[in-house]
Every structure is written in structure tokens, then in C-alpha cells.
Protein backbone atom coordinates (compact mmCIF):
# COMPACT_ATOMS: atom_id res chain seq x y z
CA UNK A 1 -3.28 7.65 -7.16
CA UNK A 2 -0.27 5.14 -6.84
CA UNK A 3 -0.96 2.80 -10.04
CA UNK A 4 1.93 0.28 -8.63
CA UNK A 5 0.04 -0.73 -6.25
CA UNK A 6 -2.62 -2.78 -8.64
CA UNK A 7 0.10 -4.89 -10.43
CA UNK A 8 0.06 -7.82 -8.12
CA UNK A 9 -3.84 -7.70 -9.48
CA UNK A 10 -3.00 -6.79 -12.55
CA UNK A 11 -0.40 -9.86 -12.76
CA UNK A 12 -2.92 -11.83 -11.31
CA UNK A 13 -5.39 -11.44 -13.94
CA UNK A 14 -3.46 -12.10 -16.39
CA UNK A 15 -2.35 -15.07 -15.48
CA UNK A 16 -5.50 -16.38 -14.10
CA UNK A 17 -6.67 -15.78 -17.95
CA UNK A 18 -3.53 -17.26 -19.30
CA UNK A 19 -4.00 -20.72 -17.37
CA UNK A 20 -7.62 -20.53 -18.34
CA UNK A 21 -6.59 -20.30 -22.23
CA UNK A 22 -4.30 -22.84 -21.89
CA UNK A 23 -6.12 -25.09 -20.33
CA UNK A 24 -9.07 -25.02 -22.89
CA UNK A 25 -6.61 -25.18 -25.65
CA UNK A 26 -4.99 -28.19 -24.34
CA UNK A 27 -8.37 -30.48 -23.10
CA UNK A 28 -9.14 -29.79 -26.76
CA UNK A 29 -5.99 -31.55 -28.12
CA UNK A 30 -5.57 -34.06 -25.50
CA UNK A 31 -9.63 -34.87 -24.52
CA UNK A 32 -10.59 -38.55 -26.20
CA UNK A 33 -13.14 -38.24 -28.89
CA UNK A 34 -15.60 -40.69 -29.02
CA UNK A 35 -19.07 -39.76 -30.16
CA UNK A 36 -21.99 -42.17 -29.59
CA UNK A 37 -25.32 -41.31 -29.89
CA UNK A 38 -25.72 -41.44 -26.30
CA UNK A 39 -23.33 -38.87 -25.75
CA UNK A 40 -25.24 -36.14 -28.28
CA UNK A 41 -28.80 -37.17 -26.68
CA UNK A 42 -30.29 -34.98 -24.64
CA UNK A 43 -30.07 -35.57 -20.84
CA UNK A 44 -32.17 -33.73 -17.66
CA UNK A 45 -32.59 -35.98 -14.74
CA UNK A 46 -33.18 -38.93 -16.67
CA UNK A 47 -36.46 -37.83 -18.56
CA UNK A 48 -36.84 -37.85 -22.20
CA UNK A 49 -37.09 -34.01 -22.94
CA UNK A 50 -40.16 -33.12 -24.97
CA UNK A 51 -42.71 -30.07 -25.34
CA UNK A 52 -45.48 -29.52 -23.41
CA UNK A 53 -48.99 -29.69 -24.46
CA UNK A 54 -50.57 -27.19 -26.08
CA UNK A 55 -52.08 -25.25 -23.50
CA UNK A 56 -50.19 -26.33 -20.39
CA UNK A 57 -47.91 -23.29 -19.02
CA UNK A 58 -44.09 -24.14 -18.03
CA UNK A 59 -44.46 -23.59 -13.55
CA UNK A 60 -41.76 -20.84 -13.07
CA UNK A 61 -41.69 -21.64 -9.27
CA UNK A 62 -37.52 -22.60 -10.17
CA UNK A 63 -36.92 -19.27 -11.24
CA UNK A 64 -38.66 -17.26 -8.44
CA UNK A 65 -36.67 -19.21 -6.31
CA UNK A 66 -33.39 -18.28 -8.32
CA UNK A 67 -34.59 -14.94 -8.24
CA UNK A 68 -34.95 -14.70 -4.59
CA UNK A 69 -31.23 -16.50 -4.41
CA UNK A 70 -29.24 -13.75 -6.52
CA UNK A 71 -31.37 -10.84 -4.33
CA UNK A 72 -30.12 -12.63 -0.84
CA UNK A 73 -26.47 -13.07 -2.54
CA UNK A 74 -26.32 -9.81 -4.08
CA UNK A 75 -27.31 -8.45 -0.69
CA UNK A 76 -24.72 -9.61 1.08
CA UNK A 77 -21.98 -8.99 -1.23
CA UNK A 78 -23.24 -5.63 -0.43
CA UNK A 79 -23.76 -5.79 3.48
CA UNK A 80 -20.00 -6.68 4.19
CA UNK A 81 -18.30 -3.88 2.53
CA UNK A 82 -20.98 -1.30 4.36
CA UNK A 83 -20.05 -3.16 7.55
CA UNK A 84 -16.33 -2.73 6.98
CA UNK A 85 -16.69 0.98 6.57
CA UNK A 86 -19.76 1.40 8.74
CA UNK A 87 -18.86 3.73 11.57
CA UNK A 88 -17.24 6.11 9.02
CA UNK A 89 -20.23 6.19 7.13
CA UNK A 90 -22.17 7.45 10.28
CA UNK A 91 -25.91 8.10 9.79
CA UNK A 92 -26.28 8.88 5.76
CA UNK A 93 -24.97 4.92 5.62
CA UNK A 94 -27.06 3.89 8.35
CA UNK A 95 -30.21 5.70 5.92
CA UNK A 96 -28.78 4.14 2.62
CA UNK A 97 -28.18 0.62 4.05
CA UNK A 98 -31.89 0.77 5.59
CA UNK A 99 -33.39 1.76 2.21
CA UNK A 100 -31.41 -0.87 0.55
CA UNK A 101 -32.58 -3.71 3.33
CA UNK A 102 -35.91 -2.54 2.70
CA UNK A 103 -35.91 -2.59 -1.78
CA UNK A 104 -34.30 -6.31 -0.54
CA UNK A 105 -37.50 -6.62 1.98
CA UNK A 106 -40.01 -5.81 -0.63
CA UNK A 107 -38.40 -8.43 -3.40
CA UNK A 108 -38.67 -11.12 -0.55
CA UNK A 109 -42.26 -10.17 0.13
CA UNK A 110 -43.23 -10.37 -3.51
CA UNK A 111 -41.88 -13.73 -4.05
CA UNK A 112 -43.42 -15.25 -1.10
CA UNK A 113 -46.78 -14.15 -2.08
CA UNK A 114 -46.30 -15.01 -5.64
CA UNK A 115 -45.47 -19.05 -4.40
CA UNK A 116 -42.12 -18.62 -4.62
CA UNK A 117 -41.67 -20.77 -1.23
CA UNK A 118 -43.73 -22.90 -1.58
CA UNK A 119 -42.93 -26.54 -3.01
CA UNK A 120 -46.22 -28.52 -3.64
């Protein structure tokens, strides 16, 4: 295996992490500080966070719907690298890619019956 030819990457990496570093170091230096309270209060969408009352669950609708995003994204981060190679795969792809759609198939299914989709 010819290691040479990951060193653009490699380079890239680095200094994709080095201008990241740098970056944080220097907003920390140059960034104004001025605390109010106002600043350290909590803020979501303008309402006054508090806890629920005793008894009353938190709805989880948000996350099945998150969930169902990363499946559908995961999935097709998947999908286009099968495609690229697809015909050179031949059938034992075809099989995997199917059994894969479907695991994807049955995740969609159980979110839509749990409510997931719904937004009453």
C-alpha cells in the first residue's frame, strides 16, 4: 500500500486542527468580556426554563423525530458509496443493500407508529 498517497489528507488534517486551535485560542484573548446577568440566564425560545410537575412526563416526540433524521442520514451516507461500486458488487451487494434498506424500513415503521410524525 503506497502511504504517500494520504499526505495531502494527512496535511490536511493537520492543518484543519491547527486553524481550529488557533482560532479558539485567539477568540479567547481577543472576545470582549462583559458579563451581565442576562448573559448567564438561561435562554430556550424565550420561556423561563423550569421543571415540570410532578407527575407530568417530558413528550419525546423531538427525539423520535431526531432519531428518524440520523437513520435517513446515516442511510444515505451509506447508499452513495454502494452506488459508486454497485455493478462490481453484483448480486451479494444487491442482497446486503436490500437487507440494509429493509433494518432502515423497519426503524421508519416503528417511529411512525410510535407518533413520531405526527405534530399535534
Amino acid at each position: 500500500m503506497n502511504l504517500g498517497a494520504f499526505t495531502p489528507i494527512l496535511a490536511m488534517l493537520v492543518l484543519a486542527t491547527a486553524f481550529a486551535a488557533l482560532s479558539i485560542v485567539v477568540s479567547a484573548f481577543l472576545a470582549p468580556h462583559r458579563p451581565t446577568r442576562a448573559k448567564y440566564s438561561a435562554y430556550e425560545s424565550g420561556i423561563e426554563p423550569g421543571r415540570l410537575p410532578k407527575g407530568e412526563r417530558f413528550p419525546v416526540k423531538f427525539y423520535l423525530t431526531a432519531m428518524l433524521f440520523v437513520v435517513f442520514d446515516v442511510e444515505v451516507i451509506f447508499l452513495y458509496p454502494w452506488a459508486v461500486v454497485f455493478r462490481q458488487l453484483e448480486i451479494f451487494g444487491l442482497v446486503e443493500m436490500g437487507i440494509f434498506v429493509g433494518l432502515v424500513g423497519i426503524a421508519y415503521v416503528y417511529d411512525w407508529k410510535r407518533g413520531g410524525l405526527e405534530w399535534d
